[in-house]
Protein backbone atom coordinates (compact mmCIF):
# COMPACT_ATOMS: atom_id res chain seq x y z
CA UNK A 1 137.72 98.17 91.95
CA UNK A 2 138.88 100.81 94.50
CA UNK A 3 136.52 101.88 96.97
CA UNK A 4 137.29 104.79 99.30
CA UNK A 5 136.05 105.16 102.55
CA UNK A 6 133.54 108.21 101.96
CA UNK A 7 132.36 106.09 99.31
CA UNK A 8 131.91 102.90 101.92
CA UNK A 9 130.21 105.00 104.19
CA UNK A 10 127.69 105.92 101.34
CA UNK A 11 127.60 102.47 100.50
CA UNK A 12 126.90 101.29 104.17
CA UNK A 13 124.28 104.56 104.70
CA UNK A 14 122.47 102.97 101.71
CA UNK A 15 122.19 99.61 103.23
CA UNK A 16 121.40 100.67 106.47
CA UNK A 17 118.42 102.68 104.76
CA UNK A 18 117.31 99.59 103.27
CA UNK A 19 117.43 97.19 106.07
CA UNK A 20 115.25 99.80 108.12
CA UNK A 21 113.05 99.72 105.25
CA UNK A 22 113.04 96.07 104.86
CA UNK A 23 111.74 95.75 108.62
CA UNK A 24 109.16 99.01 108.17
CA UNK A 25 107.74 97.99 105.19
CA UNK A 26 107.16 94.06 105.84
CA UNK A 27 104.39 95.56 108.11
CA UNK A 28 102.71 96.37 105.17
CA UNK A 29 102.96 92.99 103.39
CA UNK A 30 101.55 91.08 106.29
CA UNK A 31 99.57 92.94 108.50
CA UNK A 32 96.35 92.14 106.84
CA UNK A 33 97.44 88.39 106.51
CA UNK A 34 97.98 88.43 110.30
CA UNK A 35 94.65 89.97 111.18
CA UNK A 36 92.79 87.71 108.95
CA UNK A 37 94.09 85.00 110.31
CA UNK A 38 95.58 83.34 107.28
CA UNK A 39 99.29 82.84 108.64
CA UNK A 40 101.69 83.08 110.99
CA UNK A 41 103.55 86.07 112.02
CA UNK A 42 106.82 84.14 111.09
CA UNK A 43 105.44 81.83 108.24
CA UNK A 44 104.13 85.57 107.02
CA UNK A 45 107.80 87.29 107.71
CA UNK A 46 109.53 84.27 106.29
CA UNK A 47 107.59 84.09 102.94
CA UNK A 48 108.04 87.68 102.53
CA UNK A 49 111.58 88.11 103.36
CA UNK A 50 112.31 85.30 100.74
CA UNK A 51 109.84 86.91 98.14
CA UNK A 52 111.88 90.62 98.55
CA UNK A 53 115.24 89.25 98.00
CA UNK A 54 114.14 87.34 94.74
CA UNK A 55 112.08 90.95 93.60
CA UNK A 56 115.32 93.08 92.15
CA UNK A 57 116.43 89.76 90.19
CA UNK A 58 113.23 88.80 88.32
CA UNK A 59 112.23 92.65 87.44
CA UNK A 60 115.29 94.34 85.99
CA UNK A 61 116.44 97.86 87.74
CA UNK A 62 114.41 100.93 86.26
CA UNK A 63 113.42 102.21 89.53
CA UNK A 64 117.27 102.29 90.12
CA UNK A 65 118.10 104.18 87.01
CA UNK A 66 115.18 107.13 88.18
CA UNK A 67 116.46 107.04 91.49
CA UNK A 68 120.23 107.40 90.39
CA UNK A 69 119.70 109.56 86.97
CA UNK A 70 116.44 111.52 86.82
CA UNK A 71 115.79 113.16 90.33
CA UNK A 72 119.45 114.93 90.75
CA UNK A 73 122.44 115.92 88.50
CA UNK A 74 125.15 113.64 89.07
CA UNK A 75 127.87 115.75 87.83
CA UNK A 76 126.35 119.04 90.92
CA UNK A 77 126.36 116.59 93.70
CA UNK A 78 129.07 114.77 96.02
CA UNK A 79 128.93 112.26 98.50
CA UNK A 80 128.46 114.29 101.00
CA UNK A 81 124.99 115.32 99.32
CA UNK A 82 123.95 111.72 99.33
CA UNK A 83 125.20 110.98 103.14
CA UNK A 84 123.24 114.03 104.04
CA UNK A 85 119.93 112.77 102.31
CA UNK A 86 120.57 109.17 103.63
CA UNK A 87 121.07 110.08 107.31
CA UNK A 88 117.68 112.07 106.90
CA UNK A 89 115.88 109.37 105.46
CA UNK A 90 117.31 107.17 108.06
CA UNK A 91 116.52 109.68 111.30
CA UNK A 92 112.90 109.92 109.69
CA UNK A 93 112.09 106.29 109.21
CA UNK A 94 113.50 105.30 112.92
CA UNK A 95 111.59 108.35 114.55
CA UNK A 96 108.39 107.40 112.85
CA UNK A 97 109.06 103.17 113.43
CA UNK A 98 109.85 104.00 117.23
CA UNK A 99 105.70 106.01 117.02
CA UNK A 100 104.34 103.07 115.01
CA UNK A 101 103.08 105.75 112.38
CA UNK A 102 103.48 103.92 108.87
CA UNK A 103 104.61 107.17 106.96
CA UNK A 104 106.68 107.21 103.33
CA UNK A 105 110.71 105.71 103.55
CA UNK A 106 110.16 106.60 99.63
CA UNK A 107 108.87 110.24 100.61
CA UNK A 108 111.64 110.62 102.87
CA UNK A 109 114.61 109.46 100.65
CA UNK A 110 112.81 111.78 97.88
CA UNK A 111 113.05 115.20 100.58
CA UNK A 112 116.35 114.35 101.74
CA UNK A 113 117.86 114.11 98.14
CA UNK A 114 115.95 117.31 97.40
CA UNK A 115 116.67 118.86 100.36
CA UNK A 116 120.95 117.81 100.46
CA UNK A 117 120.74 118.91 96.57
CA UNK A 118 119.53 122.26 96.90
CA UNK A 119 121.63 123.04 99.70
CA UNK A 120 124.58 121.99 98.05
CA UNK A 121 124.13 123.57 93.86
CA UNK A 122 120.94 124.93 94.36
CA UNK A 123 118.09 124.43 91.66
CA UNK A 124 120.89 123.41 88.93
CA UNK A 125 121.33 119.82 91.06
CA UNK A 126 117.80 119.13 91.09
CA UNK A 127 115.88 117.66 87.66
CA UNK A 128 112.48 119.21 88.32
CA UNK A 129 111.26 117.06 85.01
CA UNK A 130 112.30 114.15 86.49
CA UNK A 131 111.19 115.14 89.95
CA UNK A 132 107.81 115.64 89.01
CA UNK A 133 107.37 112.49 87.15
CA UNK A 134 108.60 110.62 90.86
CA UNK A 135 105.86 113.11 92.93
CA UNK A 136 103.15 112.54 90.31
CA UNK A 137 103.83 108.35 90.79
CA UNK A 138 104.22 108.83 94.40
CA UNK A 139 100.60 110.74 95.41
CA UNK A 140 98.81 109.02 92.44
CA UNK A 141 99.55 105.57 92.33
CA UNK A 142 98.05 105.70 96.42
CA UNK A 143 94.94 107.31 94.57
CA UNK A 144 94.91 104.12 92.73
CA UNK A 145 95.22 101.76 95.37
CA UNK A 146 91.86 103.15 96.97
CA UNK A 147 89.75 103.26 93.93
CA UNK A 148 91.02 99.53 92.51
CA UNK A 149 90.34 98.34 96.11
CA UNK A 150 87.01 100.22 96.41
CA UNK A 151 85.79 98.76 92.85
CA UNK A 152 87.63 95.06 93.77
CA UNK A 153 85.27 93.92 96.59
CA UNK A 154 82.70 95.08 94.91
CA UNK A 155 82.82 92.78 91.97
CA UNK A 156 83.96 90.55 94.71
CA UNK A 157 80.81 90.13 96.35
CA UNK A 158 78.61 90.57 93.37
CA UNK A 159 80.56 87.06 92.00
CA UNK A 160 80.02 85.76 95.44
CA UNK A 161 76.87 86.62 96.11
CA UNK A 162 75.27 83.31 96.15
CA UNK A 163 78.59 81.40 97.34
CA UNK A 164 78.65 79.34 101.02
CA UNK A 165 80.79 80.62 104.22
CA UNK A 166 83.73 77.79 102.85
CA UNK A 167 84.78 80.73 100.44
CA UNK A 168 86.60 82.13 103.08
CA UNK A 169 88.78 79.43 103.00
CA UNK A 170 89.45 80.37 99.53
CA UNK A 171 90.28 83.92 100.47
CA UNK A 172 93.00 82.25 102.77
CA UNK A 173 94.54 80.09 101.21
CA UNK A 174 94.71 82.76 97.98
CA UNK A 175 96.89 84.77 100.56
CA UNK A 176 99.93 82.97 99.70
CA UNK A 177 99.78 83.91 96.58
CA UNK A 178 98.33 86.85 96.88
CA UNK A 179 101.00 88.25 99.51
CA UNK A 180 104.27 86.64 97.47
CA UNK A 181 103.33 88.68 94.84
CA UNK A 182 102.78 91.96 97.13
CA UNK A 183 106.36 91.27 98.40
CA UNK A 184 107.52 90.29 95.21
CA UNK A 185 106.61 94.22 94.05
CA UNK A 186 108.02 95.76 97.27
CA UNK A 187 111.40 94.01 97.03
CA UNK A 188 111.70 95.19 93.12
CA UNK A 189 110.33 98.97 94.07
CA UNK A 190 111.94 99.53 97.27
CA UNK A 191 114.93 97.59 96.91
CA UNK A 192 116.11 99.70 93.75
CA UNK A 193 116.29 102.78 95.54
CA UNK A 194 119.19 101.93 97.57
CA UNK A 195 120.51 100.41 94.50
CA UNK A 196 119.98 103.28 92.37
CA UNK A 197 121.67 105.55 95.44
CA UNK A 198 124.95 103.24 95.59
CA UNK A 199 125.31 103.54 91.92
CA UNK A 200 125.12 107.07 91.59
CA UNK A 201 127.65 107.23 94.29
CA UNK A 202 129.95 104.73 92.47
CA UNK A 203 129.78 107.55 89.65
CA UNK A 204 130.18 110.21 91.57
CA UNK A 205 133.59 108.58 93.43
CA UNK A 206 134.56 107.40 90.18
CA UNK A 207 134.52 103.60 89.99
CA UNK A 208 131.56 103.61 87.20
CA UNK A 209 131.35 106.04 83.77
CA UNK A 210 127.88 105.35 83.35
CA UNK A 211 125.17 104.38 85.10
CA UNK A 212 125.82 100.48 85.00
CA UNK A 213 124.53 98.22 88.22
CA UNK A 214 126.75 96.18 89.19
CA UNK A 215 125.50 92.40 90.30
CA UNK A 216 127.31 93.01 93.54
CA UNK A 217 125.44 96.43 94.19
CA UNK A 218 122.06 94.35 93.87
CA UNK A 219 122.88 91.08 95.70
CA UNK A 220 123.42 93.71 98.80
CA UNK A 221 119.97 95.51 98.40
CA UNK A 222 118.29 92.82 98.12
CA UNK A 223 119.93 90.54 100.77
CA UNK A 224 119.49 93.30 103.26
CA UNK A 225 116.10 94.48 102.27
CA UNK A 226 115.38 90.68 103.33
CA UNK A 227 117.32 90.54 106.67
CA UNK A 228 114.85 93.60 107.33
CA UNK A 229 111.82 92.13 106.52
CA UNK A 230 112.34 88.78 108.10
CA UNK A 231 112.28 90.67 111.37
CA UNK A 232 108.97 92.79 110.95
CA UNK A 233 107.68 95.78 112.53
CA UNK A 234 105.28 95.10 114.98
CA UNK A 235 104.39 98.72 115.82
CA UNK A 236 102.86 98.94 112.20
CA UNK A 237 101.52 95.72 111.93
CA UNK A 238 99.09 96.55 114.31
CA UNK A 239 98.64 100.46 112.99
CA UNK A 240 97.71 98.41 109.49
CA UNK A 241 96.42 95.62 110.84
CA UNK A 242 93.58 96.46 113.35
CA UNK A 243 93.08 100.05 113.48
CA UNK A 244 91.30 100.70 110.51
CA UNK A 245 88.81 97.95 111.02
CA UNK A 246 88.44 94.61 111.60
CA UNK A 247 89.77 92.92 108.84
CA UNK A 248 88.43 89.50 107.15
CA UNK A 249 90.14 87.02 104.83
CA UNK A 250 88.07 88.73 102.04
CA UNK A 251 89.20 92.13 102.99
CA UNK A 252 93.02 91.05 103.27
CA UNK A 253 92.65 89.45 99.54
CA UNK A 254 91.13 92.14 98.08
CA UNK A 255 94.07 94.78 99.67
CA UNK A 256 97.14 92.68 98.84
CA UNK A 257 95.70 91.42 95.14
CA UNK A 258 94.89 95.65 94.79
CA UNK A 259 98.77 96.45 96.06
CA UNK A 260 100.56 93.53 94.59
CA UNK A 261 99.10 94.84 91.27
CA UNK A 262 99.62 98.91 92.09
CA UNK A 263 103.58 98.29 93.08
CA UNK A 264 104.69 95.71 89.98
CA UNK A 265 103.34 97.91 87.34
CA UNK A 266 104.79 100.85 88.91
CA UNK A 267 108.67 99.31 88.65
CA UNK A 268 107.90 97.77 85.66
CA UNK A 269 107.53 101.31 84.74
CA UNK A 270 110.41 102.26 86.55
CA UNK A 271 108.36 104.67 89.08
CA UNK A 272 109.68 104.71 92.47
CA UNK A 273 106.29 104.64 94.87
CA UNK A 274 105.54 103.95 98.49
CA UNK A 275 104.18 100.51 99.46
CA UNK A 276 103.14 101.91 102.67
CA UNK A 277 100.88 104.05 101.07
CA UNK A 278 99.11 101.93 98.42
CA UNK A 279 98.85 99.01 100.78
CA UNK A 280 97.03 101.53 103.22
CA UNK A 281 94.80 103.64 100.60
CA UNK A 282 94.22 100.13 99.41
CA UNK A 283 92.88 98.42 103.09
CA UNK A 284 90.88 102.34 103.52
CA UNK A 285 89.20 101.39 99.74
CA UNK A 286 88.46 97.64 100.33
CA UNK A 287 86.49 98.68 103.98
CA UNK A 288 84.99 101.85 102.66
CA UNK A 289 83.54 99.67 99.67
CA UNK A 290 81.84 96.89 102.39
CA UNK A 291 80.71 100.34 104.26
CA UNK A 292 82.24 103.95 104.81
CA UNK A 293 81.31 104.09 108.60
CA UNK A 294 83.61 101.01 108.56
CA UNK A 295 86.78 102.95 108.34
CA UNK A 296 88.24 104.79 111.56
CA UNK A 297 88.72 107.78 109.09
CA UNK A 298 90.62 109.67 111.99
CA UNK A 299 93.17 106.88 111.82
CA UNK A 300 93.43 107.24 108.18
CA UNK A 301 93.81 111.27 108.60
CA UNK A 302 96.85 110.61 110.97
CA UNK A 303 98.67 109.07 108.17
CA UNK A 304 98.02 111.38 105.56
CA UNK A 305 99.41 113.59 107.59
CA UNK A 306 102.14 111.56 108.22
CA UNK A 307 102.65 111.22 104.33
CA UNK A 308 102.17 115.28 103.48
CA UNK A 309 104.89 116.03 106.05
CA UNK A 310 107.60 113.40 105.38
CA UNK A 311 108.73 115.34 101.86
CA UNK A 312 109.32 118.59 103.65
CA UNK A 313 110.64 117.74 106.76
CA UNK A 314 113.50 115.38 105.36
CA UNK A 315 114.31 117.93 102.60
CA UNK A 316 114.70 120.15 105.90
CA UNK A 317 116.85 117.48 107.86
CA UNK A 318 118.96 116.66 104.69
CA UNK A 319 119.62 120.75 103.70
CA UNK A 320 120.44 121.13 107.87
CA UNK A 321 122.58 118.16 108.04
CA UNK A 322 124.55 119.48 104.74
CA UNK A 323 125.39 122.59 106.18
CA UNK A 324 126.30 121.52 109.36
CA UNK A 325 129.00 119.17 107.55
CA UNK A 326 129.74 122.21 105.58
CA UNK A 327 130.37 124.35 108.97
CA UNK A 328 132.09 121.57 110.63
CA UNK A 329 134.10 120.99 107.68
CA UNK A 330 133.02 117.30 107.16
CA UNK A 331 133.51 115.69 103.82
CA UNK A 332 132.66 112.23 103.51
């Protein structure tokens, strides 16, 4: 197999994208296992670094084949369309790390595709049937998250209703299972993006004929997506962790049984969704369910905002970033 090097660099973009991830998004698994007190920061980061690389083996790679076939045309795009969308997605998810705001590396890899595609062939790259099934997954599957959390504590505490204090100690020591499966769904969702991007690209620079992953391509995803996670990101863990409210064993049980749930059934279904958004709808559901006033709702309003803008702006990023390789005369 011949690789060139536009087609490394695409290749290396990819895994950069997913390393970044990796670290953003192991926030999400363990912030509320942190604040409850249940683990570690590193026994947390450990156990969910080793639960994302396993993810992309046990659950097959249908996120990866939406990613690769049903949001762009493979046959309108180069690989300077997917280095464009990368760097985006990459620019995005640093700026936003670096804030500590725990926005969408999903939503961002989504705009810069979109953004890269349409400046390249114009609507005729883009699959607007399978585009909408990705946005429909991405803003309802969030939706989800909040009402399964809402409606979780509540049967929660009517079961426990007449149980002693010592069932908090079941609510910890559930966490281990309760987070390896949360991580579990992360590394089979978000690892298969980058896996879906580095197969399209082996298509487009003509190694592959079809959309085949190779073992290779998904040893790499997930070993990175790993190496990110095992070093956390602090900033968020404390956005997700303590700003909302103060969270209890029961609370951090409730959010990661609601997400591990949300996120496996989505790749099972082979729908690429944010983790950073289900795992925060489903923390805002589980403390507006104990009580509303709970939630700092102006903390939850940053992030939507966070989440409405990412699509746009790195769809902007990706279409600039194309035609300035375009004007410069880049090709990749």
């Amino acid at each position: 197999m011949l690789i060139s090097g536009s087609l490394l660099f695409v290749i290396i973009l990819s895994l950069i994208f997913n390393f970044i991830n990796g670290m953003r998004d192991a926030s999400n698994i363990v912030a509320t296992v942190i604040s409850s007190r249940a683990f570690s920061p590193r026994m947390a980061l450990s156990m969910t670094a080793i639960a994302e690389f396993c993810g992309p083996f046990l659950f097959g790679v249908t996120v990866a084949k939406t990613i690769g076939n049903d949001i762009v045309t493979s046959e309108l795009i180069s690989l300077n369309t997917l280095s464009a969308s990368l760097i985006s997605a990459i620019v995005w998810n640093l700026v936003t790390w670096f804030f500590g705001i725990p926005s969408s590396s999903s939503h961002a890899l989504i705009g810069g595709l979109i953004g890269s595609a349409f400046a390249s062939s114009g609507m005729d790259a883009i699959n607007l049937a399978g585009l909408w099934k990705v946005l429909l997954a991405l803003f309802a599957f969030p939706l989800a998250g909040f009402l399964i959390g809402f409606l979780l504590l509540k049967l929660i505490y009517f079961l426990a209703q007449n149980a002693s204090p010592n069932i908090n100690n079941f609510f910890k020591r559930s966490q281990l299972l309760t987070s390896i499966a949360l991580a579990l769904g992360h590394g089979t969702n978000d690892a298969q993006k980058p896996i879906g991007i580095i197969t399209l690209s082996l298509m487009i620079g003509g190694v592959l004929t079809e959309f085949s992953v190779p073992f290779w391509v998904i040893f790499a995803s997930a070993l990175t997506m790993a190496l990110g996670a095992s070093l956390g990101g602090w900033r968020l863990i404390r956005t997700l962790g303590g700003k909302f409210y103060k969270i209890r064993p029961v609370h951090s049980f409730a959010t990661q049984l609601t997400s591990g749930f949300a996120i496996l059934a989505a790749s099972v279904l082979g729908l690429p969704i944010s983790t950073s958004q289900v795992v925060s709808s489903a923390i805002v559901g589980v403390g507006a369910s104990e009580r509303v006033s709970k939630v700092r709702w102006s903390v939850a309003g940053d992030i939507l905002t966070a989440w409405l803008i990412t699509i746009p702006v790195s769809a902007l990023v990706s279409a600039g970033i194309y035609s300035l390789f375009v004007v410069v005369g880049v090709r990749f």
